[in-house]
C-alpha atoms as a PDB file:
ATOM      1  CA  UNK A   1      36.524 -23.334 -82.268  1.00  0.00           C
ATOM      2  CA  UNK A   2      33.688 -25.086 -80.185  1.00  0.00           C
ATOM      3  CA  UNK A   3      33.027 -27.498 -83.274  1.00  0.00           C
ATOM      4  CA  UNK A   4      36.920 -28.658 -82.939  1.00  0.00           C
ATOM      5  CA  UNK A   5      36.835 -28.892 -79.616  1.00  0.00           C
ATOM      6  CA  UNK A   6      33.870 -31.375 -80.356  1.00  0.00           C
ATOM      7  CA  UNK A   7      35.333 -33.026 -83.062  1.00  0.00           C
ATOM      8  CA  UNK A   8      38.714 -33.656 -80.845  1.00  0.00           C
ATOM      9  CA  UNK A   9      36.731 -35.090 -78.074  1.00  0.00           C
ATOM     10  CA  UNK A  10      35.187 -37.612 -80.479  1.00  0.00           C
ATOM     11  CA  UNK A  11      38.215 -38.559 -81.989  1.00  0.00           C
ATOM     12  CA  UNK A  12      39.496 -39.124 -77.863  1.00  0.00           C
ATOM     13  CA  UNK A  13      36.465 -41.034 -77.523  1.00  0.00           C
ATOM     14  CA  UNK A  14      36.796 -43.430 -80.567  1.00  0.00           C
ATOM     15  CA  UNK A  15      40.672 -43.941 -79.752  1.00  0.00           C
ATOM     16  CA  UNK A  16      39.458 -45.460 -75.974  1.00  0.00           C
ATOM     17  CA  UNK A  17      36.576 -47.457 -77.334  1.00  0.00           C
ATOM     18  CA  UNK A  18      39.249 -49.030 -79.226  1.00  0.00           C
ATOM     19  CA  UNK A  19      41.758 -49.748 -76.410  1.00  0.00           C
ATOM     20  CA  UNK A  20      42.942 -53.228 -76.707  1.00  0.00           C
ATOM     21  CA  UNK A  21      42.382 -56.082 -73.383  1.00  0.00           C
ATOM     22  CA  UNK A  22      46.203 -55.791 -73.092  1.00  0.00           C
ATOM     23  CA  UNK A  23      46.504 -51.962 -72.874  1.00  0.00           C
ATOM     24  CA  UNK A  24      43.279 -51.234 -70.630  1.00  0.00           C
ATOM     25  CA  UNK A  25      45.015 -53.595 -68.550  1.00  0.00           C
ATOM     26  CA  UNK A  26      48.513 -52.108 -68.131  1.00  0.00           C
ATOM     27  CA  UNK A  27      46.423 -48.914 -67.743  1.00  0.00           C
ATOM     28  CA  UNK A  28      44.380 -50.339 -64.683  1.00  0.00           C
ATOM     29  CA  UNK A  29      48.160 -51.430 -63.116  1.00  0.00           C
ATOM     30  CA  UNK A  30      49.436 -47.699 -63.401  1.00  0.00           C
ATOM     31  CA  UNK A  31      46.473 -46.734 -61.637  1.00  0.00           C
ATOM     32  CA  UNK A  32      47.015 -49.751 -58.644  1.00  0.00           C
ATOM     33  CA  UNK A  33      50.328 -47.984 -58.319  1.00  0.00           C
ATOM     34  CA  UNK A  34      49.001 -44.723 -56.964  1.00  0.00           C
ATOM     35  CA  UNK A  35      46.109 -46.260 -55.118  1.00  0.00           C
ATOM     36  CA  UNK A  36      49.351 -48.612 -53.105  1.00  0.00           C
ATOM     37  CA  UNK A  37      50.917 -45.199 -52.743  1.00  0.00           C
ATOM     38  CA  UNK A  38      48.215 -43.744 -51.255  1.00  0.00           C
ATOM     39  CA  UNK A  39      47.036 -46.760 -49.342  1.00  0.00           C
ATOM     40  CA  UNK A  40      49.317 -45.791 -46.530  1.00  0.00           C
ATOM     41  CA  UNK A  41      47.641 -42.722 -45.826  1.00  0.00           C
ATOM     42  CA  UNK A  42      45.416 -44.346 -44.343  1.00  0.00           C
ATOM     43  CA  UNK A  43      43.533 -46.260 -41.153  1.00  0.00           C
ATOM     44  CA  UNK A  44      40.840 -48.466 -41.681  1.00  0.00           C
ATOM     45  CA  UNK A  45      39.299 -51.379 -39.791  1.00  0.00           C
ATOM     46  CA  UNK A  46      40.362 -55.271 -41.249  1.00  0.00           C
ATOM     47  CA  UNK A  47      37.007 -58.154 -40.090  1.00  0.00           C
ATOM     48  CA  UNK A  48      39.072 -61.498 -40.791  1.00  0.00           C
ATOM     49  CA  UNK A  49      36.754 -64.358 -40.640  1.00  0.00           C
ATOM     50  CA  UNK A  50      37.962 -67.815 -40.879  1.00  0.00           C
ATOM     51  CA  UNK A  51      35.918 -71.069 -41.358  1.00  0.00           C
ATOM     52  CA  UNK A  52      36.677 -74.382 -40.130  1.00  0.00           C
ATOM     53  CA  UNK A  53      35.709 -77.102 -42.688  1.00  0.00           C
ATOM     54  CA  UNK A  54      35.559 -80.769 -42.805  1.00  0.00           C
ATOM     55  CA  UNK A  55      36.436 -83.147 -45.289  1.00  0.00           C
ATOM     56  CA  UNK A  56      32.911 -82.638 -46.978  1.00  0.00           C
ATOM     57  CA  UNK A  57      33.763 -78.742 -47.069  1.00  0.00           C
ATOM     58  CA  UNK A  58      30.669 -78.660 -44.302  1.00  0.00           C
ATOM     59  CA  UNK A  59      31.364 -75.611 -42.068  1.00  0.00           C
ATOM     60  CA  UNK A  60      32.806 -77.288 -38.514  1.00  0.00           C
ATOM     61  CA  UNK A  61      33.496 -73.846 -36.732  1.00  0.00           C
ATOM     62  CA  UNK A  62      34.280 -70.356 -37.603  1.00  0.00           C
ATOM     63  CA  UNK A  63      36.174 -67.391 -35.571  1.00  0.00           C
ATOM     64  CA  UNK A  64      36.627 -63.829 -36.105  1.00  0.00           C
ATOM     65  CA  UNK A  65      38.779 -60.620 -35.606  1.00  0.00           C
ATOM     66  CA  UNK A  66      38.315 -56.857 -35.842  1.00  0.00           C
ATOM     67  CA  UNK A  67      41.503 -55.011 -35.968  1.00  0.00           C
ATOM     68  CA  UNK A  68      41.920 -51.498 -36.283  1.00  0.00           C
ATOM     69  CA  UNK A  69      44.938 -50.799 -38.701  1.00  0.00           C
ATOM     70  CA  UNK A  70      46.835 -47.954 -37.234  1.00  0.00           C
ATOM     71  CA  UNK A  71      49.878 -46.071 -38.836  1.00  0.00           C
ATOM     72  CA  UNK A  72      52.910 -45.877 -36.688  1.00  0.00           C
ATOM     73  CA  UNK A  73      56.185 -44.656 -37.635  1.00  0.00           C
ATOM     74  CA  UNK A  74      54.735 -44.882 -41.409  1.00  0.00           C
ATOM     75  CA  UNK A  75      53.972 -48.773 -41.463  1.00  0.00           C
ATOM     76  CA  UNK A  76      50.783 -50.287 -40.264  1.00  0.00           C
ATOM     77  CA  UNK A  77      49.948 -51.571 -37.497  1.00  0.00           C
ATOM     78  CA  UNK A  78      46.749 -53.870 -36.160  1.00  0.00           C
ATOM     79  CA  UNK A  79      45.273 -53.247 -32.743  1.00  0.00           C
ATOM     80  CA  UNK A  80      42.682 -55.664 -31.931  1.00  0.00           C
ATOM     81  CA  UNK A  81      39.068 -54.284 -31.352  1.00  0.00           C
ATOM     82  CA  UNK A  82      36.931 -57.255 -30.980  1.00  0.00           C
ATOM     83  CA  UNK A  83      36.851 -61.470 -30.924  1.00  0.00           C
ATOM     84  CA  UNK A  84      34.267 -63.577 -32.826  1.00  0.00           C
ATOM     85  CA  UNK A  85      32.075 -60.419 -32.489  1.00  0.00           C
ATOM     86  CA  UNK A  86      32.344 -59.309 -29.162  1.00  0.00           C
ATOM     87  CA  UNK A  87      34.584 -56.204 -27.561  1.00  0.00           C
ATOM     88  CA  UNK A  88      37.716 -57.430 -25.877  1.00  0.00           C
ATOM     89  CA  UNK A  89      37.322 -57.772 -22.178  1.00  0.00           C
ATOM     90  CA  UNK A  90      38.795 -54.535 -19.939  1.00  0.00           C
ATOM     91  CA  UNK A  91      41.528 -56.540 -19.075  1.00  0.00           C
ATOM     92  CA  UNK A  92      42.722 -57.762 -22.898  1.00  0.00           C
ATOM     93  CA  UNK A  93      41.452 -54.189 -24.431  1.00  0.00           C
ATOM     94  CA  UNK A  94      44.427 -52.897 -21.810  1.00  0.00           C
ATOM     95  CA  UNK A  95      46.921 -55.330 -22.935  1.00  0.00           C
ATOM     96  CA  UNK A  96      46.291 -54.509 -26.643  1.00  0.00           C
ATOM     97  CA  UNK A  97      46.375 -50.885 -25.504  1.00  0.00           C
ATOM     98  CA  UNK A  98      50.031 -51.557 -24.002  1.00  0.00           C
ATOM     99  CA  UNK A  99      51.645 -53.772 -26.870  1.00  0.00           C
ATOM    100  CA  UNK A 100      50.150 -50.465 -28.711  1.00  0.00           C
ATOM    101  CA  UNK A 101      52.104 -47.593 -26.897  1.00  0.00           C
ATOM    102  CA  UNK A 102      55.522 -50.121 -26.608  1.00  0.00           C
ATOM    103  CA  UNK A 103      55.562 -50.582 -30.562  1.00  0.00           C
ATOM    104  CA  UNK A 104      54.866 -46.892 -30.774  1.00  0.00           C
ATOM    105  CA  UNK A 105      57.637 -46.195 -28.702  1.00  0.00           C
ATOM    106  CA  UNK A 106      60.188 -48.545 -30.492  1.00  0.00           C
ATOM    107  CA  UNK A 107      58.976 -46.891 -34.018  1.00  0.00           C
ATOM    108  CA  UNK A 108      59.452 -43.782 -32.785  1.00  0.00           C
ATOM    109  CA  UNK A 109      63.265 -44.696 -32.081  1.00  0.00           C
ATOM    110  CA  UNK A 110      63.928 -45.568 -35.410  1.00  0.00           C
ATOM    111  CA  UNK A 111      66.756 -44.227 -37.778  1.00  0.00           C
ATOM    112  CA  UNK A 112      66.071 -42.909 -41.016  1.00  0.00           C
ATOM    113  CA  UNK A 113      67.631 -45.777 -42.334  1.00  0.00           C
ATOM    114  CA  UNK A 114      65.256 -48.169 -40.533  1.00  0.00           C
ATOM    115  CA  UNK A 115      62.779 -46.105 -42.556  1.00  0.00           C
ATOM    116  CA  UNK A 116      64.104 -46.726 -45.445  1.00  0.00           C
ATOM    117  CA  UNK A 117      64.188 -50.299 -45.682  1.00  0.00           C
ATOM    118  CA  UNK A 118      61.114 -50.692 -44.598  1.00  0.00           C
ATOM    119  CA  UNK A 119      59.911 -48.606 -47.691  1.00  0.00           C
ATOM    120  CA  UNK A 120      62.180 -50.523 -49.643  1.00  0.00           C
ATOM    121  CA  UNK A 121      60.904 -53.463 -48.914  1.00  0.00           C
ATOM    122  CA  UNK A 122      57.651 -52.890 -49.529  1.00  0.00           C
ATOM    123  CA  UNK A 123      58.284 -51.761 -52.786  1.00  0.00           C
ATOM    124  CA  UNK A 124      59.922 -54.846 -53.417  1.00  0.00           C
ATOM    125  CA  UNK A 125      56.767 -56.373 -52.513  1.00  0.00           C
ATOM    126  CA  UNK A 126      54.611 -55.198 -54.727  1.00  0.00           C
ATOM    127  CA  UNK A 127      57.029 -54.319 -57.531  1.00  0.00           C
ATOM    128  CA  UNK A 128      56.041 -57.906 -59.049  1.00  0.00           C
ATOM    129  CA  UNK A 129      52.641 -56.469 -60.231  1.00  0.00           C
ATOM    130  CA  UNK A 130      54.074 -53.951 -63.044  1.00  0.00           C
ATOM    131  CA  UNK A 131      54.806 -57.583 -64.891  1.00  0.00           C
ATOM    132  CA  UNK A 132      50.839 -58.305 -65.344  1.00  0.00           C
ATOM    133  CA  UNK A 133      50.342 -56.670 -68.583  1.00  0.00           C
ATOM    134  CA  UNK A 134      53.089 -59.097 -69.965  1.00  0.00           C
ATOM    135  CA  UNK A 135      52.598 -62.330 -68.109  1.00  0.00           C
ATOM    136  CA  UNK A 136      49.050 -63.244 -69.719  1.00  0.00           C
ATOM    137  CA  UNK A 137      47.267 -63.435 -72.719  1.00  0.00           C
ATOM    138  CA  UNK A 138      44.236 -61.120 -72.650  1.00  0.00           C
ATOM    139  CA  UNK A 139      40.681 -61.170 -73.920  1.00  0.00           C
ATOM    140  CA  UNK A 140      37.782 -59.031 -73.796  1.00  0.00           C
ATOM    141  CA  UNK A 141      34.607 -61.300 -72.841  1.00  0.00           C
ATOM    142  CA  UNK A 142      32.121 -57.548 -72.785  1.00  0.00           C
ATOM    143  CA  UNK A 143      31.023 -54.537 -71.040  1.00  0.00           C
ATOM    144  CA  UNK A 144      28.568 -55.106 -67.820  1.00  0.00           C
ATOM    145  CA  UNK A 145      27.546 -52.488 -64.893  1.00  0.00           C
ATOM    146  CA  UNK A 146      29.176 -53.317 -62.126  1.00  0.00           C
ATOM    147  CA  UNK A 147      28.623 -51.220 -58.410  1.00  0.00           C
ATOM    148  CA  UNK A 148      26.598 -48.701 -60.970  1.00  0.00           C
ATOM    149  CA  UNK A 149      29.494 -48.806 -62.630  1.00  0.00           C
ATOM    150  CA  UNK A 150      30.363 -49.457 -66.557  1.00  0.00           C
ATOM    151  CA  UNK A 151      33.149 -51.670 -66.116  1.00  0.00           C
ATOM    152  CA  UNK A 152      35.068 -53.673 -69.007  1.00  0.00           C
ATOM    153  CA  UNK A 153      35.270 -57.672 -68.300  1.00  0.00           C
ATOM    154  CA  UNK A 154      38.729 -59.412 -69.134  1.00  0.00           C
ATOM    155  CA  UNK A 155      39.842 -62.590 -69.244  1.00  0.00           C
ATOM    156  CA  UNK A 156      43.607 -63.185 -68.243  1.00  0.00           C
ATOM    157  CA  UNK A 157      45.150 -66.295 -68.961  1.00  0.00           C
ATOM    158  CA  UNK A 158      49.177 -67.122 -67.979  1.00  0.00           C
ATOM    159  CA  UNK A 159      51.270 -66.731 -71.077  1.00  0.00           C
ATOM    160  CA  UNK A 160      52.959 -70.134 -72.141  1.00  0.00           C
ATOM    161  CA  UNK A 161      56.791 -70.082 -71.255  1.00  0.00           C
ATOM    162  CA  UNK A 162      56.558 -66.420 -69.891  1.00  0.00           C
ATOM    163  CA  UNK A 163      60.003 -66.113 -67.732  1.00  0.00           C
ATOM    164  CA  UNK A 164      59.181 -63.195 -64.845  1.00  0.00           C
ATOM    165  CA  UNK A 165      61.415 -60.743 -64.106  1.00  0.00           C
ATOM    166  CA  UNK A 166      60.920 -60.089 -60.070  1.00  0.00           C
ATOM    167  CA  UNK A 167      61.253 -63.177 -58.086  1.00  0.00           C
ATOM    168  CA  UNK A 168      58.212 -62.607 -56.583  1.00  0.00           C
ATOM    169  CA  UNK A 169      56.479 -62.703 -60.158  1.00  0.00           C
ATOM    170  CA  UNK A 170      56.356 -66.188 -60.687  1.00  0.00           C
ATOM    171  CA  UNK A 171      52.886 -66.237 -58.664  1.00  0.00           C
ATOM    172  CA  UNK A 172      51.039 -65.098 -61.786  1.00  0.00           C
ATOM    173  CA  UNK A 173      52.466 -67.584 -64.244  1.00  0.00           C
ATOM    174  CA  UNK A 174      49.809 -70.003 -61.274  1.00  0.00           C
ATOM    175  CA  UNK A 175      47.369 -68.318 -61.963  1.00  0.00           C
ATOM    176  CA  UNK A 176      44.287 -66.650 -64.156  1.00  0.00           C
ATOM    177  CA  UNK A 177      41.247 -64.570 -63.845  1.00  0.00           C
ATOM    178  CA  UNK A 178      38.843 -62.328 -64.930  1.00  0.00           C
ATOM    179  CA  UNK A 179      39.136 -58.420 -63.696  1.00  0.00           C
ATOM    180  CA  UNK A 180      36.288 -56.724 -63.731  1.00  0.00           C
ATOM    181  CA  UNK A 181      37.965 -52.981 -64.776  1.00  0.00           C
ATOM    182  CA  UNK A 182      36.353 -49.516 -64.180  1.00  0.00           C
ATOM    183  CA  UNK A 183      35.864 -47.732 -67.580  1.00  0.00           C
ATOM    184  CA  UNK A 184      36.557 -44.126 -67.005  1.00  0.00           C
ATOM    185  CA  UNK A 185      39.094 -44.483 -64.202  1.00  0.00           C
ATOM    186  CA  UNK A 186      40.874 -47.904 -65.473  1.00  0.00           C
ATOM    187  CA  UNK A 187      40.584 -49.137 -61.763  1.00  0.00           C
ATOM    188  CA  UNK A 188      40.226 -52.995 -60.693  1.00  0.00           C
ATOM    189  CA  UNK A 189      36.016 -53.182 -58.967  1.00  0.00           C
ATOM    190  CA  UNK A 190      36.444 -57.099 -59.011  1.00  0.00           C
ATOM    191  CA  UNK A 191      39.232 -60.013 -59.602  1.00  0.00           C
ATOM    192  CA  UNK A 192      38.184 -63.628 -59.869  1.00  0.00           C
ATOM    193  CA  UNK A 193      41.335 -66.207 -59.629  1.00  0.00           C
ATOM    194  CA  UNK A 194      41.917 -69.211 -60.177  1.00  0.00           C
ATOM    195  CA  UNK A 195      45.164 -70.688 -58.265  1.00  0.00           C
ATOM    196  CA  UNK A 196      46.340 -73.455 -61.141  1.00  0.00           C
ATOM    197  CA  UNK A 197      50.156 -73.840 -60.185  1.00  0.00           C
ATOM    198  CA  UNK A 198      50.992 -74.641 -56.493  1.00  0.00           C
ATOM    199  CA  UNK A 199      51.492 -71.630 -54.843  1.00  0.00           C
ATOM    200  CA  UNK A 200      54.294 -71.766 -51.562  1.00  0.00           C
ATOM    201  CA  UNK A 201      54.871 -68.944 -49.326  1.00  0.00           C
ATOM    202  CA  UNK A 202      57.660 -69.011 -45.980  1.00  0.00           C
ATOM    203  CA  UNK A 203      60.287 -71.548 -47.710  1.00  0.00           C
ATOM    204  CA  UNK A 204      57.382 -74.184 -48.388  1.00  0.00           C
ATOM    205  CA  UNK A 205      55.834 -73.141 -44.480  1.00  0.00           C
ATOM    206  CA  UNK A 206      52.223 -72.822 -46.638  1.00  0.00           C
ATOM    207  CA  UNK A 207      51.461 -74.387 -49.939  1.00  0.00           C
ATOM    208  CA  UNK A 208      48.128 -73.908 -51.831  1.00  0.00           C
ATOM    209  CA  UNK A 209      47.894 -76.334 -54.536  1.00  0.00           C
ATOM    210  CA  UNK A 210      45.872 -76.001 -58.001  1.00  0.00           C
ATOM    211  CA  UNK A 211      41.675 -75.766 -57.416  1.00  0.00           C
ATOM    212  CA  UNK A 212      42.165 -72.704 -54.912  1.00  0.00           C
ATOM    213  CA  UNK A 213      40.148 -69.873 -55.419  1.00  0.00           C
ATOM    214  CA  UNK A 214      40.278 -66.140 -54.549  1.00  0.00           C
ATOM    215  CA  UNK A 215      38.349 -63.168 -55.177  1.00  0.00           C
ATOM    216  CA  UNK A 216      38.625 -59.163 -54.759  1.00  0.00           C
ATOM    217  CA  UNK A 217      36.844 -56.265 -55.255  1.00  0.00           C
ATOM    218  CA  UNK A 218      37.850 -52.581 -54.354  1.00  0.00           C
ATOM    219  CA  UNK A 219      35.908 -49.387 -53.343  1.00  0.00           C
ATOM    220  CA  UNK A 220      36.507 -45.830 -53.976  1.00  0.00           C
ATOM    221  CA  UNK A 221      37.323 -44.003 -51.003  1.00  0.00           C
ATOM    222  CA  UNK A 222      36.839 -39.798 -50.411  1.00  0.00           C
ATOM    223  CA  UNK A 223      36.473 -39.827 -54.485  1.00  0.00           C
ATOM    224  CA  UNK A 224      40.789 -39.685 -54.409  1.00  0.00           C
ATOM    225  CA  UNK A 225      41.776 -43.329 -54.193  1.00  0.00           C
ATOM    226  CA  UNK A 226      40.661 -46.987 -54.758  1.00  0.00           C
ATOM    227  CA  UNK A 227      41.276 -49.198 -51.882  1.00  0.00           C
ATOM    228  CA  UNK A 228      40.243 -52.764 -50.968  1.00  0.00           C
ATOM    229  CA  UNK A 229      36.769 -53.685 -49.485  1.00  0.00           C
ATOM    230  CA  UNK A 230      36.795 -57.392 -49.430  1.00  0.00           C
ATOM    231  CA  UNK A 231      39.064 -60.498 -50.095  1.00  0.00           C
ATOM    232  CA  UNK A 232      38.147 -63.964 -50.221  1.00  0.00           C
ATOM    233  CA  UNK A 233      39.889 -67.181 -50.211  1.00  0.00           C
ATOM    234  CA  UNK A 234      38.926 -70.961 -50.204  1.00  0.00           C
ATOM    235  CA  UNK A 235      41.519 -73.292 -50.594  1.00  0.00           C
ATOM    236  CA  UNK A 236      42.495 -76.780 -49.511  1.00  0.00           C
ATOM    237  CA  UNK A 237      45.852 -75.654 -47.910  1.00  0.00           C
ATOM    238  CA  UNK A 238      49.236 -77.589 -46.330  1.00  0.00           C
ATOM    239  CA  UNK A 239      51.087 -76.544 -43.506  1.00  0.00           C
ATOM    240  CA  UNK A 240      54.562 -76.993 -42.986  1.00  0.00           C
ATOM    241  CA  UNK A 241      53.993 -79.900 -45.746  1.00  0.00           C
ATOM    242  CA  UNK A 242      52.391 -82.075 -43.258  1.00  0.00           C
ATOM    243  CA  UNK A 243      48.674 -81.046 -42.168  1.00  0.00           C
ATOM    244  CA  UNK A 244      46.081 -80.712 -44.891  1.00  0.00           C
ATOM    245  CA  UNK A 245      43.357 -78.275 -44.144  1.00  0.00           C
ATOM    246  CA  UNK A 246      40.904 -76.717 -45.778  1.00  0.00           C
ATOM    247  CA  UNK A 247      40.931 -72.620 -45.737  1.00  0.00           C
ATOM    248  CA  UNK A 248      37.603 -70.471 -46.553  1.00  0.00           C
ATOM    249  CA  UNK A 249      39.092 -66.904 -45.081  1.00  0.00           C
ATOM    250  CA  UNK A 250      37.244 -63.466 -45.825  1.00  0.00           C
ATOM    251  CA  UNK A 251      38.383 -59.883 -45.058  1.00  0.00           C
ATOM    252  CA  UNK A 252      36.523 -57.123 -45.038  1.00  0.00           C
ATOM    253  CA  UNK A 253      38.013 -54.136 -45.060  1.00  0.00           C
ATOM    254  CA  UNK A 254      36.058 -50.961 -43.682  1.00  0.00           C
ATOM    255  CA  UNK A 255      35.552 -47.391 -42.349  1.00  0.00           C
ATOM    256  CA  UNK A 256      38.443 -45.988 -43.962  1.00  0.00           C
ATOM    257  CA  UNK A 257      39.753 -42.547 -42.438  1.00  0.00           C
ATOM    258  CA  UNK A 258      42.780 -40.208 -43.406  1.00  0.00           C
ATOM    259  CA  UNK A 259      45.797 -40.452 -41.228  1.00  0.00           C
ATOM    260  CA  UNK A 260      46.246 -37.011 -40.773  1.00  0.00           C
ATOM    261  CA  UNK A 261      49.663 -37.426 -38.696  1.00  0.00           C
ATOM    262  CA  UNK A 262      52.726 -38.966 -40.288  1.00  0.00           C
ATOM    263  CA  UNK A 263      54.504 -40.236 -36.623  1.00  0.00           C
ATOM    264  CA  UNK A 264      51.835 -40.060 -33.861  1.00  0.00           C
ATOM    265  CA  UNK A 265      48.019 -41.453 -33.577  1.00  0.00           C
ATOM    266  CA  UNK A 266      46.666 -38.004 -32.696  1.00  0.00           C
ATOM    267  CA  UNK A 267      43.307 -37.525 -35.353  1.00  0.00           C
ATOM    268  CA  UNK A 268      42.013 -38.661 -38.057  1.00  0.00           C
ATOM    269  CA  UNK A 269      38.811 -37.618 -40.272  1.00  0.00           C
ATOM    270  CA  UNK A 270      36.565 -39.771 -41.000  1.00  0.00           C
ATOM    271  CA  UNK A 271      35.396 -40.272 -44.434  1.00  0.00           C
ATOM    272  CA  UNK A 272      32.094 -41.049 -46.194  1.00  0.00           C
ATOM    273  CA  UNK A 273      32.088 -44.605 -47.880  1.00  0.00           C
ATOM    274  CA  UNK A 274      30.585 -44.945 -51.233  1.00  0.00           C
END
């Protein structure tokens, strides 16, 4: 019996060593699913940092937020914490405090419909990324260690002529990566993109053209869920196709606790970070 047993779990072994790009890929996007799902069961804090740069890409000034992401009627919500790394002043840290309890107050008057399409929405949202196994052509480039991790390293590059499905889809036919993916749990440590098809969000309000670049990576939170620890962006950006300016953003994304209420802010638990 034992000797089966050992036999079977070689057999299970072989059959993953010999996963294909494509399908440890569209495994890794199953996973995303539940971490999204999960995502909104918690608070966490959000450091945006944004960089001012000239036409040389020299640094020309810099400012910086810390928000605390809150849950409120089962949607997040950011109160801000502190300003180019200093604590709001008594009298802002009071007016944050009040925009806080009236937006709690309107949530809290909501319908169940209201509800609804909010979580319909952002479905909808994020509904675009169950296309990624079939928009690019994928390639295996090795195994590294990655966090202490053994991760597997894939290149993704847009299919030719690849028609998406989800309006929102036609993002990744602009662009391609590598993804860095987690070998026993299938879950993305590390994206590297490319942008290499203009990219327009808000009716043509913000377009990145081709040369942008973005990276993610993701942490593993109370050993239950992967969630994001830090996104970067540097682009040379348009607003409102008239101002040209160029965008070096990070977000850091930290001390993540359960929510622990569904409707009110009344505890959370904090939990230890990897």
């Amino acid at each position: 019996m034992i000797r089966l047993a050992l036999l079977a779990l070689t057999f299970a072994l072989a059959a993953e060593a010999q996963l294909s790009p494509a399908e440890i890929v569209k495994r890794s996007v199953e996973r995303d699913a539940r971490n999204f799902e999960r995502f909104k069961d918690y608070t966490f804090h959000e450091l945006t940092q944004q960089k001012q740069l000239d036409k040389r890409g020299r640094m020309s000034g810099s400012e910086s937020t810390l928000s605390e992401v809150l849950m409120l009627g089962g949607r997040p919500y950011g109160r801000v914490l502190e300003r180019d790394g200093k604590p709001l002043s008594e009298k802002d840290a009071a007016k944050e405090q009040s925009k806080l309890d009236k937006e709690a107050a309107k949530r809290a008057k909501e319908t169940d419909r209201d509800r609804a399409k909010f979580e319909r929405d952002r479905l909808e949202e994020r509904r675009f990324a169950r296309e990624i196994p079939d928009a690019f052509t994928f390639r295996l480039l090795g195994e590294e260690t990655l966090d202490g991790l053994p991760v597997w390293k894939i290149e993704a590059q847009p299919k030719p002529g690849y028609k998406p499905r989800e309006r929102r889809a036609d993002l990744l036919t602009k662009v391609r990566g590598t993804l860095w993916i987690e070998q026993t749990g299938y879950q993305w440590v590390k994206a590297d993109i490319d942008v290499v098809g203009t990219i327009s969000w808000g009716l043509f309000v913000l377009r990145i053209p081709p040369g942008a670049k973005i990276g993610f990576s993701q942490t593993r939170v109370n050993d239950e869920v992967w969630l994001p620890r830090q996104v970067h962006v540097r682009a040379d950006a348009k607003l409102a196709l008239l101002k040209t300016f160029r965008l070096d953003l990070d977000v850091a994304y930290s001390n993540y606790r359960k929510f622990r209420v569904e409707s009110q802010i009344l505890d959370t638990k904090e939990l230890p970070q990897p």
